[in-house]
Every structure is written in structure tokens, then in C-alpha cells.
PDB file of N, CA and C in Angstrom:
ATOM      1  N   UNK A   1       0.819  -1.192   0.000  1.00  0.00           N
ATOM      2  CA  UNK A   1       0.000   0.000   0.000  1.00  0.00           C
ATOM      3  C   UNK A   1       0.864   1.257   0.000  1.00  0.00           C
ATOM      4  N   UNK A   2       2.115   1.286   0.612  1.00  0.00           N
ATOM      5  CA  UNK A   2       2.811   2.337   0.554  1.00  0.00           C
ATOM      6  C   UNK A   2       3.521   2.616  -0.532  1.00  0.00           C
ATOM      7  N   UNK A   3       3.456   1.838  -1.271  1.00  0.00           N
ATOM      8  CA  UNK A   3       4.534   1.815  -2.983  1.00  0.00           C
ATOM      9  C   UNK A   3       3.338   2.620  -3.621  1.00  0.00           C
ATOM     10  N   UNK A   4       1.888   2.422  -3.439  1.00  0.00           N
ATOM     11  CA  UNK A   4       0.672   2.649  -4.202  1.00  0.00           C
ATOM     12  C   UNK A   4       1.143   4.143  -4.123  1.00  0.00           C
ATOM     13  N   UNK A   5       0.868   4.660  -2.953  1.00  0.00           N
ATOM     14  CA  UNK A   5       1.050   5.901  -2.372  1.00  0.00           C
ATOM     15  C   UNK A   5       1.913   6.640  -2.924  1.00  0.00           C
ATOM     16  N   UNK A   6       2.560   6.348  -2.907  1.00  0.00           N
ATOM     17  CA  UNK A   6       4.081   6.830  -3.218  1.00  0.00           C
ATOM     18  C   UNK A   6       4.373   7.043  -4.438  1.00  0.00           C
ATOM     19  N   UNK A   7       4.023   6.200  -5.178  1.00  0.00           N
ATOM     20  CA  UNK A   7       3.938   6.498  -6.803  1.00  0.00           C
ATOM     21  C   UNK A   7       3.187   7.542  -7.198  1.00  0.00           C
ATOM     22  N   UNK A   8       1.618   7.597  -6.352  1.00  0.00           N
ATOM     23  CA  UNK A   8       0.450   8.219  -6.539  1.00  0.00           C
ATOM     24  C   UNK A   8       1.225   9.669  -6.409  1.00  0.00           C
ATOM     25  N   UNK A   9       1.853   9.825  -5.462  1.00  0.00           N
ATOM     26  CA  UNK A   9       2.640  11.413  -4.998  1.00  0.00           C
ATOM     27  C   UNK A   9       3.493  11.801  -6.303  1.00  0.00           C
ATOM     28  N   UNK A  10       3.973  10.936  -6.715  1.00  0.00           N
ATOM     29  CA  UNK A  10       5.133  10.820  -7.491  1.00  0.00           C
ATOM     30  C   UNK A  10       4.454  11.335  -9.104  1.00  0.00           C
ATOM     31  N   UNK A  11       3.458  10.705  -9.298  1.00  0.00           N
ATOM     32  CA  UNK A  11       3.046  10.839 -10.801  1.00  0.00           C
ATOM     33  C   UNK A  11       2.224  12.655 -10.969  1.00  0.00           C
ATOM     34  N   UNK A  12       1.616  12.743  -9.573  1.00  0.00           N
ATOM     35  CA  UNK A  12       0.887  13.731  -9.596  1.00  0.00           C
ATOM     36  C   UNK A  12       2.011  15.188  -9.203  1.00  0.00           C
ATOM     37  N   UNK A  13       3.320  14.804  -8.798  1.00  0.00           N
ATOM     38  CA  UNK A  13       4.243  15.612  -8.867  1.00  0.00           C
ATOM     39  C   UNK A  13       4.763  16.109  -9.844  1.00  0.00           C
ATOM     40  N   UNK A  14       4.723  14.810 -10.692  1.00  0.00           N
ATOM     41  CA  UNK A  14       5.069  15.156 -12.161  1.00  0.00           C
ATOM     42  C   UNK A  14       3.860  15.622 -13.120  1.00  0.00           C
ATOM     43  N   UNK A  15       2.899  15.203 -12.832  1.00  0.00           N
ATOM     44  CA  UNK A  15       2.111  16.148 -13.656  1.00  0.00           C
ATOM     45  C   UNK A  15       1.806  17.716 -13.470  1.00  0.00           C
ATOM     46  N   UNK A  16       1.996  17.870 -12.155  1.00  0.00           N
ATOM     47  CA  UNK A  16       2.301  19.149 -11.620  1.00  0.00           C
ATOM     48  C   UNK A  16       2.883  20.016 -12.336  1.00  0.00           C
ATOM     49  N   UNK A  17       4.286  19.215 -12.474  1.00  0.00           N
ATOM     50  CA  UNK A  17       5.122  20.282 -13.034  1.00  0.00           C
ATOM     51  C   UNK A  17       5.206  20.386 -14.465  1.00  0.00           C
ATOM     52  N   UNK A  18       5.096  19.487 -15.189  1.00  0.00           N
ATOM     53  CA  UNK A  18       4.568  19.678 -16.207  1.00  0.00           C
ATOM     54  C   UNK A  18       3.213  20.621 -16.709  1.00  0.00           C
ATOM     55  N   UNK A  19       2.489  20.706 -15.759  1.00  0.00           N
ATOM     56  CA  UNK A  19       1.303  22.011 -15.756  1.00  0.00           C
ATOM     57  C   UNK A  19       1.986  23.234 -15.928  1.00  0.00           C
ATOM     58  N   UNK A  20       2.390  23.052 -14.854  1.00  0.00           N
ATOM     59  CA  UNK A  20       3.283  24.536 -14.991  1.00  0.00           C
ATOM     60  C   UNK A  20       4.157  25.070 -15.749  1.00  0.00           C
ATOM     61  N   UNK A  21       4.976  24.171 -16.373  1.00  0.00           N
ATOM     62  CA  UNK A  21       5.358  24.406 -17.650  1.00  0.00           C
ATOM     63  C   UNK A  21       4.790  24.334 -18.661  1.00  0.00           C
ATOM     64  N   UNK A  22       3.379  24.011 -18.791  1.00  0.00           N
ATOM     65  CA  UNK A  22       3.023  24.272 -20.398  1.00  0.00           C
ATOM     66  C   UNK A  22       2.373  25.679 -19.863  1.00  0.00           C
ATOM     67  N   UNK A  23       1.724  26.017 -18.488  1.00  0.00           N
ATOM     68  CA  UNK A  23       1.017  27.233 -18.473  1.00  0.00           C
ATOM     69  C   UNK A  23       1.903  28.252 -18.859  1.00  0.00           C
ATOM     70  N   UNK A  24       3.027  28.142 -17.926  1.00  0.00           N
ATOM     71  CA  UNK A  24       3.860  29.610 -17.806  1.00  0.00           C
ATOM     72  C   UNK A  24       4.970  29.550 -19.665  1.00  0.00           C
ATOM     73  N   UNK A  25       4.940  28.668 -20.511  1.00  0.00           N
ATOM     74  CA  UNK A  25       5.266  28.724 -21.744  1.00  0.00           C
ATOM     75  C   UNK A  25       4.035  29.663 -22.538  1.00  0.00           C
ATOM     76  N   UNK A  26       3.110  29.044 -22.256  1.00  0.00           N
ATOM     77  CA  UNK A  26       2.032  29.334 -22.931  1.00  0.00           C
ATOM     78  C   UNK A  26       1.457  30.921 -22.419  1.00  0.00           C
ATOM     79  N   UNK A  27       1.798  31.178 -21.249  1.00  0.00           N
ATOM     80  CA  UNK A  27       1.210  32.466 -21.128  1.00  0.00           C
ATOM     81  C   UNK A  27       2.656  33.777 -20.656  1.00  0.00           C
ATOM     82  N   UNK A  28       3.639  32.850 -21.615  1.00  0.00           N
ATOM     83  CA  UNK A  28       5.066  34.161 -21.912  1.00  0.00           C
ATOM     84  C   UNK A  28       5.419  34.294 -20.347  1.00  0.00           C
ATOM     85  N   UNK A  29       5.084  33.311 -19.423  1.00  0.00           N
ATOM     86  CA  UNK A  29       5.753  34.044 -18.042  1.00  0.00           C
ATOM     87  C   UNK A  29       7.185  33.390 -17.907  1.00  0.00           C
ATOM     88  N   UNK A  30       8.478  33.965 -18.669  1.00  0.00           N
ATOM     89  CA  UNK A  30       9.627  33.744 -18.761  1.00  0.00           C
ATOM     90  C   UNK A  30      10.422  33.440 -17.330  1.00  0.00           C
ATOM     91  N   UNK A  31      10.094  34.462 -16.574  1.00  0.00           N
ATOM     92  CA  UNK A  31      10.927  34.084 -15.299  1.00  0.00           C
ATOM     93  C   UNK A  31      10.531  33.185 -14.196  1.00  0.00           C
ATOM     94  N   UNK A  32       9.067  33.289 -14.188  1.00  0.00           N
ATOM     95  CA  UNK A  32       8.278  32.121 -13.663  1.00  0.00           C
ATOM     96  C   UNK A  32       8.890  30.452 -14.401  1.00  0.00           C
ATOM     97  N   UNK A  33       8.993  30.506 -15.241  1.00  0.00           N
ATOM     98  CA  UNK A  33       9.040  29.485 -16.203  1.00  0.00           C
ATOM     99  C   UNK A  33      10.403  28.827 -15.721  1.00  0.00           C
ATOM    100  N   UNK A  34      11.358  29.408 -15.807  1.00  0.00           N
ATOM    101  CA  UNK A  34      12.658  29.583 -14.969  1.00  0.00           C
ATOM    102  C   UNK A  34      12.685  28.585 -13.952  1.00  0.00           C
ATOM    103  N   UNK A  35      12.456  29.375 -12.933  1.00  0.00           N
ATOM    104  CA  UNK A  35      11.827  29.296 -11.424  1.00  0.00           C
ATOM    105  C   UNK A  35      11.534  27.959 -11.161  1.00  0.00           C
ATOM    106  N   UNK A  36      10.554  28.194 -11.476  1.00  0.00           N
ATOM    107  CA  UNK A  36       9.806  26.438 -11.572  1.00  0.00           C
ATOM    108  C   UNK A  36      10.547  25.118 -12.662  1.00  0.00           C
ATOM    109  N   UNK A  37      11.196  25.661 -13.279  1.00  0.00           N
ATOM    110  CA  UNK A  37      12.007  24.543 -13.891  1.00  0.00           C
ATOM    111  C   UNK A  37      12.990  23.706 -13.076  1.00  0.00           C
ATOM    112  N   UNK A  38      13.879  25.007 -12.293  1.00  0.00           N
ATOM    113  CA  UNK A  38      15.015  24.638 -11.089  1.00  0.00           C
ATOM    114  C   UNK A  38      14.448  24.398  -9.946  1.00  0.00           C
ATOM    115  N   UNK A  39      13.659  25.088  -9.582  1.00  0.00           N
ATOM    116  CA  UNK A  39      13.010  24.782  -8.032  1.00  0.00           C
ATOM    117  C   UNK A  39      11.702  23.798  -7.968  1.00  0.00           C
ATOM    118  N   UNK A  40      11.937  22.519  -8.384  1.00  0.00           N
ATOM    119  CA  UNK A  40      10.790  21.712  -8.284  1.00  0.00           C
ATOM    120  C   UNK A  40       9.533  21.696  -7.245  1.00  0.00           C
ATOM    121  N   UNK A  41       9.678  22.133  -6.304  1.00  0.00           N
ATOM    122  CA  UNK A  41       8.662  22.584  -5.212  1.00  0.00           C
ATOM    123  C   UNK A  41       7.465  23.802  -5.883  1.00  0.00           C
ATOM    124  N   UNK A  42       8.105  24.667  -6.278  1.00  0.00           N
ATOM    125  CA  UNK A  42       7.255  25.867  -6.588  1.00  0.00           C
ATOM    126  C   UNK A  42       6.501  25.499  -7.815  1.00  0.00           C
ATOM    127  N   UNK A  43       7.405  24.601  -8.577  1.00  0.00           N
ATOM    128  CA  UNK A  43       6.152  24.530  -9.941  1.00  0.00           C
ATOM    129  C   UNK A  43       5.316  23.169  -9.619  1.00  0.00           C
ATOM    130  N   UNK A  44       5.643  22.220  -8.470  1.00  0.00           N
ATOM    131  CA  UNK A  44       4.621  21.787  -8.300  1.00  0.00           C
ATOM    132  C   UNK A  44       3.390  22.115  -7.533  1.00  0.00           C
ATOM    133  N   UNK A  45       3.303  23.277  -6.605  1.00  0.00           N
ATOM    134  CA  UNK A  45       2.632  23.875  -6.198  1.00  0.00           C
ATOM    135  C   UNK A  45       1.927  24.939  -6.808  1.00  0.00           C
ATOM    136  N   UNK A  46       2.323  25.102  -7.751  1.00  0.00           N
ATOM    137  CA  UNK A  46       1.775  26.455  -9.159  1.00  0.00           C
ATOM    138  C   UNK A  46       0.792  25.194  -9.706  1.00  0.00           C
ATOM    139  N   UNK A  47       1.416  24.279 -10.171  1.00  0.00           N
ATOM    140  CA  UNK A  47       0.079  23.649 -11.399  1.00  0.00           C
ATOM    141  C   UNK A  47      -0.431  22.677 -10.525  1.00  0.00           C
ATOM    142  N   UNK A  48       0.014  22.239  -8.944  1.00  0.00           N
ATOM    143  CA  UNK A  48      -1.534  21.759  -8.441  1.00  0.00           C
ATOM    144  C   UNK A  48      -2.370  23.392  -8.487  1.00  0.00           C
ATOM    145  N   UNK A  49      -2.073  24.488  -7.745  1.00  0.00           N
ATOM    146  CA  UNK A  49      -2.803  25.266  -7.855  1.00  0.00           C
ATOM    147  C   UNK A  49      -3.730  26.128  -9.080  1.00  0.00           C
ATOM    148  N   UNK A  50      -2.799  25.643 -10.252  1.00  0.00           N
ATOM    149  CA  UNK A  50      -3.793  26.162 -11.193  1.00  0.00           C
ATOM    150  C   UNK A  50      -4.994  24.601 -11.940  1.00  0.00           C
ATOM    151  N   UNK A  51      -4.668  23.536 -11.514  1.00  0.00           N
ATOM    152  CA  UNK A  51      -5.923  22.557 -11.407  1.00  0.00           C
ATOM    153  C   UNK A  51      -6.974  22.684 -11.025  1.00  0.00           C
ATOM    154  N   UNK A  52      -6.803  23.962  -9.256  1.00  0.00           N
ATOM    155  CA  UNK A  52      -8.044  24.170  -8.589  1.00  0.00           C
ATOM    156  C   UNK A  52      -8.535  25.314  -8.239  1.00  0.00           C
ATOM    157  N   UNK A  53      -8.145  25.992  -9.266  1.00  0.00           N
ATOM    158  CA  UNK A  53      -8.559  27.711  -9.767  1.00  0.00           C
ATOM    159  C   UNK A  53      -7.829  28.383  -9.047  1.00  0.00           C
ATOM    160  N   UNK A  54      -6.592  28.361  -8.503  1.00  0.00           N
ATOM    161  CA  UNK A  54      -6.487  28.998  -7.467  1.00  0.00           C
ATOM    162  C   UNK A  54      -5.240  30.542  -8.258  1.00  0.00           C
ATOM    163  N   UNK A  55      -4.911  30.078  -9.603  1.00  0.00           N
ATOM    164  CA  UNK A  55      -4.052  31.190 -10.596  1.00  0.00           C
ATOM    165  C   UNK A  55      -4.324  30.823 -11.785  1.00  0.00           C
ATOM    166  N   UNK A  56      -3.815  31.693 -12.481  1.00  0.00           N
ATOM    167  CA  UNK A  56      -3.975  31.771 -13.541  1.00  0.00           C
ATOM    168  C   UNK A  56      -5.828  32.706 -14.541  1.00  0.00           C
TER     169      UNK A  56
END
């Protein structure tokens, strides 16, 4: 059950950040784009947050 978990964190981390990089490509935010490329924390917290209206 904990491998389940763990993956589950894992895939949705990565889709995260991948959010955030197609948003901040797509809407010219260059230094954001940056940011979140190197600092994996912030762009996964940007594109869970733009999943649940919370930017963009």
C-alpha cells in the first residue's frame, strides 16, 4: 500500500510540473518558467494550484 502511495505522490508531482510548464510557456511568463524549472517545489505547487482555480 505504501509503494501505491508513493507512486500516486510521485506521478501527480510530475504532472504538476509539467502544468506549470506548459502554463507559464504558454502564457510568456519567462521568469516564472525559470523558477519552476530549477526549483521543483514551486512549480509543483503552481500547477496543483492552477488545477483548482487557485491562478492563472
Amino acid at each position: 500500500m505504501n509503494n501505491l502511495i508513493g507512486l500516486s505522490v510521485l506521478l501527480v508531482s510530475i504532472a504538476a510540473w509539467f502544468q506549470h510548464l506548459y502554463t507559464c510557456f504558454n502564457e510568456k511568463m519567462w521568469g516564472f518558467l525559470v523558477a519552476g524549472a530549477i526549483f521543483f517545489p514551486v512549480a509543483v505547487i503552481h500547477g496543483i494550484g492552477i488545477w483548482f482555480g487557485f491562478w492563472h
